[in-house]
N, C-alpha and C. Protein backbone atom coordinates (compact mmCIF):
# COMPACT_ATOMS: atom_id res chain seq x y z
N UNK A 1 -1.64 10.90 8.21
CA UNK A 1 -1.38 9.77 7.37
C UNK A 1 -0.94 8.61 8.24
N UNK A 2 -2.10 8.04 8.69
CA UNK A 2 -1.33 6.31 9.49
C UNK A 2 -1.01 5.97 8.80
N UNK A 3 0.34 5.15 10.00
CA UNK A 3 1.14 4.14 9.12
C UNK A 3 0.08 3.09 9.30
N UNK A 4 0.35 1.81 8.23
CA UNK A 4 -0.31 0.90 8.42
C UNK A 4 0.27 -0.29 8.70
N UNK A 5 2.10 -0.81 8.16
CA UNK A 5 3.21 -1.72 8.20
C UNK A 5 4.16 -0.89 8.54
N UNK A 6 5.22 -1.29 9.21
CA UNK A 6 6.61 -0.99 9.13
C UNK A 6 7.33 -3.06 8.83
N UNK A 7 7.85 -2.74 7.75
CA UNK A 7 7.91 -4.08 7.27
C UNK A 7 9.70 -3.79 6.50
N UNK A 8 11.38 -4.74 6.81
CA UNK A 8 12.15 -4.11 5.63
C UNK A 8 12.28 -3.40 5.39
N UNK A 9 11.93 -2.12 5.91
CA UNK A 9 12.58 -0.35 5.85
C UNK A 9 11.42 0.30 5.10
N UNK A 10 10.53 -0.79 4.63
CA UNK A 10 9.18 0.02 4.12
C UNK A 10 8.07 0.33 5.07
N UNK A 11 7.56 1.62 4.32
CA UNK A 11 6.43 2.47 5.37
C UNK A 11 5.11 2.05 4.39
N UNK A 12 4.69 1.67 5.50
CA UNK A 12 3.39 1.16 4.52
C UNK A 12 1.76 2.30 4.98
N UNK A 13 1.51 2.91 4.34
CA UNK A 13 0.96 4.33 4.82
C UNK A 13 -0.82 4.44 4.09
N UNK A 14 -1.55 5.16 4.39
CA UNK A 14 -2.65 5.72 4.20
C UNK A 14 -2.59 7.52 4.22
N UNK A 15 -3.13 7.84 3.08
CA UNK A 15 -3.21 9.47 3.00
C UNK A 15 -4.90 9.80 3.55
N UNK A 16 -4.73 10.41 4.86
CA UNK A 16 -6.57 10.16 5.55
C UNK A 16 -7.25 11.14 4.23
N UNK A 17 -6.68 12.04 3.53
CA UNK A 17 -7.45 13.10 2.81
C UNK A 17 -7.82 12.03 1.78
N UNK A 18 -7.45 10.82 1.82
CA UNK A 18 -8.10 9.96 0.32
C UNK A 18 -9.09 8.99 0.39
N UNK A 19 -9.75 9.87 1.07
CA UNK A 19 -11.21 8.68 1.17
C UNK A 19 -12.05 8.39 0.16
N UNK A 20 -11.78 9.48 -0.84
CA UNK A 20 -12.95 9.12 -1.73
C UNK A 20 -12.47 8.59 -2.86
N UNK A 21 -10.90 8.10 -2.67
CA UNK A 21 -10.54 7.17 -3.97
C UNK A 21 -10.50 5.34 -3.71
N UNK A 22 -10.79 4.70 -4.62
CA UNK A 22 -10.57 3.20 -4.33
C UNK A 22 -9.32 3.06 -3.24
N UNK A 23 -9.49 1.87 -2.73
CA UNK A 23 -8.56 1.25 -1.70
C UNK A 23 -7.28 1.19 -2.29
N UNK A 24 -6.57 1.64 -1.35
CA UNK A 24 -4.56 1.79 -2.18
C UNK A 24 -3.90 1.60 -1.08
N UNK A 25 -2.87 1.98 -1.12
CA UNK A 25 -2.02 1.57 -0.31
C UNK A 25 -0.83 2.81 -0.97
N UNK A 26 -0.37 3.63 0.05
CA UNK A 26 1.48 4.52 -0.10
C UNK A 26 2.53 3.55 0.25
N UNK A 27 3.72 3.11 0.12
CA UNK A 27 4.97 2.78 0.24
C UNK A 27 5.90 3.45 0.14
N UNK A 28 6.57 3.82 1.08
CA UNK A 28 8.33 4.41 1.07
C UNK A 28 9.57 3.93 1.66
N UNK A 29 10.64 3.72 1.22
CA UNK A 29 12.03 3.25 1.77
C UNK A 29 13.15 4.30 1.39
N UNK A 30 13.59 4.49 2.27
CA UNK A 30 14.38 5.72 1.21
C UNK A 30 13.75 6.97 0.54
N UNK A 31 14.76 7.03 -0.79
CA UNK A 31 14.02 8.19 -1.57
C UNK A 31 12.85 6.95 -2.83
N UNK A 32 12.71 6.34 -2.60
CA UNK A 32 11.54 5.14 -3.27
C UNK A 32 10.43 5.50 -3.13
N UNK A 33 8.96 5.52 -3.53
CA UNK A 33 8.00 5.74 -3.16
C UNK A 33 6.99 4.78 -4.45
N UNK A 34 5.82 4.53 -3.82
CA UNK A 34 4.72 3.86 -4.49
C UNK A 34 3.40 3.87 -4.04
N UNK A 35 2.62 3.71 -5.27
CA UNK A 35 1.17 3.73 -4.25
C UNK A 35 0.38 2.67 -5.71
N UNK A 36 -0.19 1.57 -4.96
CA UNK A 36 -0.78 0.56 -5.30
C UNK A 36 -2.23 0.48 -5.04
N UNK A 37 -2.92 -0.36 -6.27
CA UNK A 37 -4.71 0.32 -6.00
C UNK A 37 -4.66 -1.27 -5.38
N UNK A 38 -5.91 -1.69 -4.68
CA UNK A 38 -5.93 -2.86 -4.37
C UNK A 38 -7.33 -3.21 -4.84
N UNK A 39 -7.58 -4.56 -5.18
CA UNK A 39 -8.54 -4.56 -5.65
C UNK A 39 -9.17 -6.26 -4.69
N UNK A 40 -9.54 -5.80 -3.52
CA UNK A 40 -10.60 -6.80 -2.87
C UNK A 40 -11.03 -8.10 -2.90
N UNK A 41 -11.83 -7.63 -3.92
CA UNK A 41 -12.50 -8.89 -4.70
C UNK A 41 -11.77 -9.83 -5.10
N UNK A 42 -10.82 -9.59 -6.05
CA UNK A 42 -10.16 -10.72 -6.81
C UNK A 42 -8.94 -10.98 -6.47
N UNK A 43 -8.93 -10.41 -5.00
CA UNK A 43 -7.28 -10.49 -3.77
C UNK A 43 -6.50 -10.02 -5.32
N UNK A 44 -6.37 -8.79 -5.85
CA UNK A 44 -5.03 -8.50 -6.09
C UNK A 44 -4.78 -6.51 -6.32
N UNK A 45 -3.70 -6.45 -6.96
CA UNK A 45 -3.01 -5.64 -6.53
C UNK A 45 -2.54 -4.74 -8.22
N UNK A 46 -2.98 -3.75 -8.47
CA UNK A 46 -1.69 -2.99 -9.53
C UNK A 46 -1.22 -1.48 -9.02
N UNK A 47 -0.30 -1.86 -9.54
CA UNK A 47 0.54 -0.48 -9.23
C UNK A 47 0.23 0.88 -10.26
N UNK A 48 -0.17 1.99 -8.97
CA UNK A 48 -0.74 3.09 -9.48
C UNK A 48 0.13 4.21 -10.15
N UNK A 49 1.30 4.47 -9.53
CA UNK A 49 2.82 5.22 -9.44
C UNK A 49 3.88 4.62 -8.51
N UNK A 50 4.84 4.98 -8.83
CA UNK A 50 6.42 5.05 -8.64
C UNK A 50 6.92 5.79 -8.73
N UNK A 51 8.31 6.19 -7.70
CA UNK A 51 9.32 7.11 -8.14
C UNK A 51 10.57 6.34 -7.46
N UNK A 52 11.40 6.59 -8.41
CA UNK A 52 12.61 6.09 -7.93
C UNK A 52 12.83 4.03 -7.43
N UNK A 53 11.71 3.76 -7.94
CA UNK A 53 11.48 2.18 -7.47
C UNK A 53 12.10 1.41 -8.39
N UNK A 54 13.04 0.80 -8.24
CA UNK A 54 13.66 -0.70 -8.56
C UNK A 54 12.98 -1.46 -9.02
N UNK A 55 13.09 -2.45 -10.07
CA UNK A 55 12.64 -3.54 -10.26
C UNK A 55 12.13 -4.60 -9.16
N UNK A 56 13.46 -4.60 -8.04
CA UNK A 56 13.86 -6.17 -6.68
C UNK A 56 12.52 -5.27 -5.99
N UNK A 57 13.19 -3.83 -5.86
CA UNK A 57 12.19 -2.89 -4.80
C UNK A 57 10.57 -2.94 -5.03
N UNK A 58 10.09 -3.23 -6.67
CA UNK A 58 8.91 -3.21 -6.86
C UNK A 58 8.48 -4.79 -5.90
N UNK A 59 9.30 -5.83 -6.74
CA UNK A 59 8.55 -7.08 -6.47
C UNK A 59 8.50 -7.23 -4.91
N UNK A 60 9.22 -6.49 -3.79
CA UNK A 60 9.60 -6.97 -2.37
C UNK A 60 8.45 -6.30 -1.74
N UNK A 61 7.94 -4.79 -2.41
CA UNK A 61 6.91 -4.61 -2.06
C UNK A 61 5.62 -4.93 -2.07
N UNK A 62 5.46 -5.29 -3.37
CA UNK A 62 4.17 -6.12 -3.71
C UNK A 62 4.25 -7.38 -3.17
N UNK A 63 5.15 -7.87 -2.74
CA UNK A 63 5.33 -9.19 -1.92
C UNK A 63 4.80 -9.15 -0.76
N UNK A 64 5.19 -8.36 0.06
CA UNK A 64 4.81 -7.67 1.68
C UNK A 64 2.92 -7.27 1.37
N UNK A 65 2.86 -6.58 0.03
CA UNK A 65 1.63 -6.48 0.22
C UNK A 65 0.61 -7.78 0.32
N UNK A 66 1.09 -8.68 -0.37
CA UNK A 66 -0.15 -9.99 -0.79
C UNK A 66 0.08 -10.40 0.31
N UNK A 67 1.58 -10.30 1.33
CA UNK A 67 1.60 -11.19 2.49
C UNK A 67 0.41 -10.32 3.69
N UNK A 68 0.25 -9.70 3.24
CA UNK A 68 -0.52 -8.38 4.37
C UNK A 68 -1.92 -8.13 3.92
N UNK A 69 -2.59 -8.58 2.79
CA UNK A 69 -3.66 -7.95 2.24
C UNK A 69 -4.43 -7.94 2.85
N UNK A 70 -5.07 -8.98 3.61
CA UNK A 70 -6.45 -8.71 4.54
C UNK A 70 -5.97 -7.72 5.51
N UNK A 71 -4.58 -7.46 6.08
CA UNK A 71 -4.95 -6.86 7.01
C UNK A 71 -4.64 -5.41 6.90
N UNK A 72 -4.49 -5.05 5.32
CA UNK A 72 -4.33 -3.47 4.60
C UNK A 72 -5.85 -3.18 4.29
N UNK A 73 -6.63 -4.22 3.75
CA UNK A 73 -7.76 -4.01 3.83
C UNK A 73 -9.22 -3.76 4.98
N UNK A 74 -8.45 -4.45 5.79
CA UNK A 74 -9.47 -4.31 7.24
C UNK A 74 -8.96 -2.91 7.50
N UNK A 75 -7.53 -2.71 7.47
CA UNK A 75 -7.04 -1.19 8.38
C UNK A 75 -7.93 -0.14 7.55
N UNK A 76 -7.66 -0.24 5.99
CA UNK A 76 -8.35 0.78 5.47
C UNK A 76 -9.92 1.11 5.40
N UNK A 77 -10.95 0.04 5.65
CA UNK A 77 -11.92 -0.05 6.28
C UNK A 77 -12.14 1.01 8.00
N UNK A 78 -11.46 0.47 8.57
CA UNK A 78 -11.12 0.68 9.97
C UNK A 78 -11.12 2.40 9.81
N UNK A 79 -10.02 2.73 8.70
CA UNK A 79 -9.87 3.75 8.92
C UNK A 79 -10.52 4.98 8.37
N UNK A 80 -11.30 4.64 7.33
CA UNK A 80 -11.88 5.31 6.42
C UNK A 80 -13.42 5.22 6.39
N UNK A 81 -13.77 3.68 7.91
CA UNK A 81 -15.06 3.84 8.24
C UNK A 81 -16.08 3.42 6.90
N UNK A 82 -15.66 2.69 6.39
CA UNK A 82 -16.37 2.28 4.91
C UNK A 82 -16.09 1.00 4.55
């Protein structure tokens, strides 16, 4: 599972066994966790699951993500060869 960010105590991650689902993104800080679908085309972002995530914790992550998107999307390209 590459990391893809270390950003604010968040792990910004790829599961390699998930190639054959749309482009996402894992997040963890703590006992927090998330995983967000991304959607390319229309530069944006919804959230797939949560555990233990905050309201501040949701928005700081999805923040980091829009600040990062091309380059969550090139990595996952990169990494998934697609």
């Amino acid at each position: 599972m590459p990391t893809v960010l270390l950003i604010a105590g968040w792990r910004l991650y790829f599961w390699s066994n998930e190639s054959e689902e749309p482009i996402h993104i894992h997040a963890e800080k703590g006992d927090m966790e998330c995983k967000f679908w991304i959607d390319e085309e229309n530069f944006d972002i919804s959230l797939a699951l949560e555990y233990n995530l905050t309201p501040a914790a949701r928005r700081e992550v999805k923040r980091i993500i829009f600040e990062h998107f091309d380059y969550i999307v090139t990595e996952w390209h990169r990494h998934f060869k697609r």
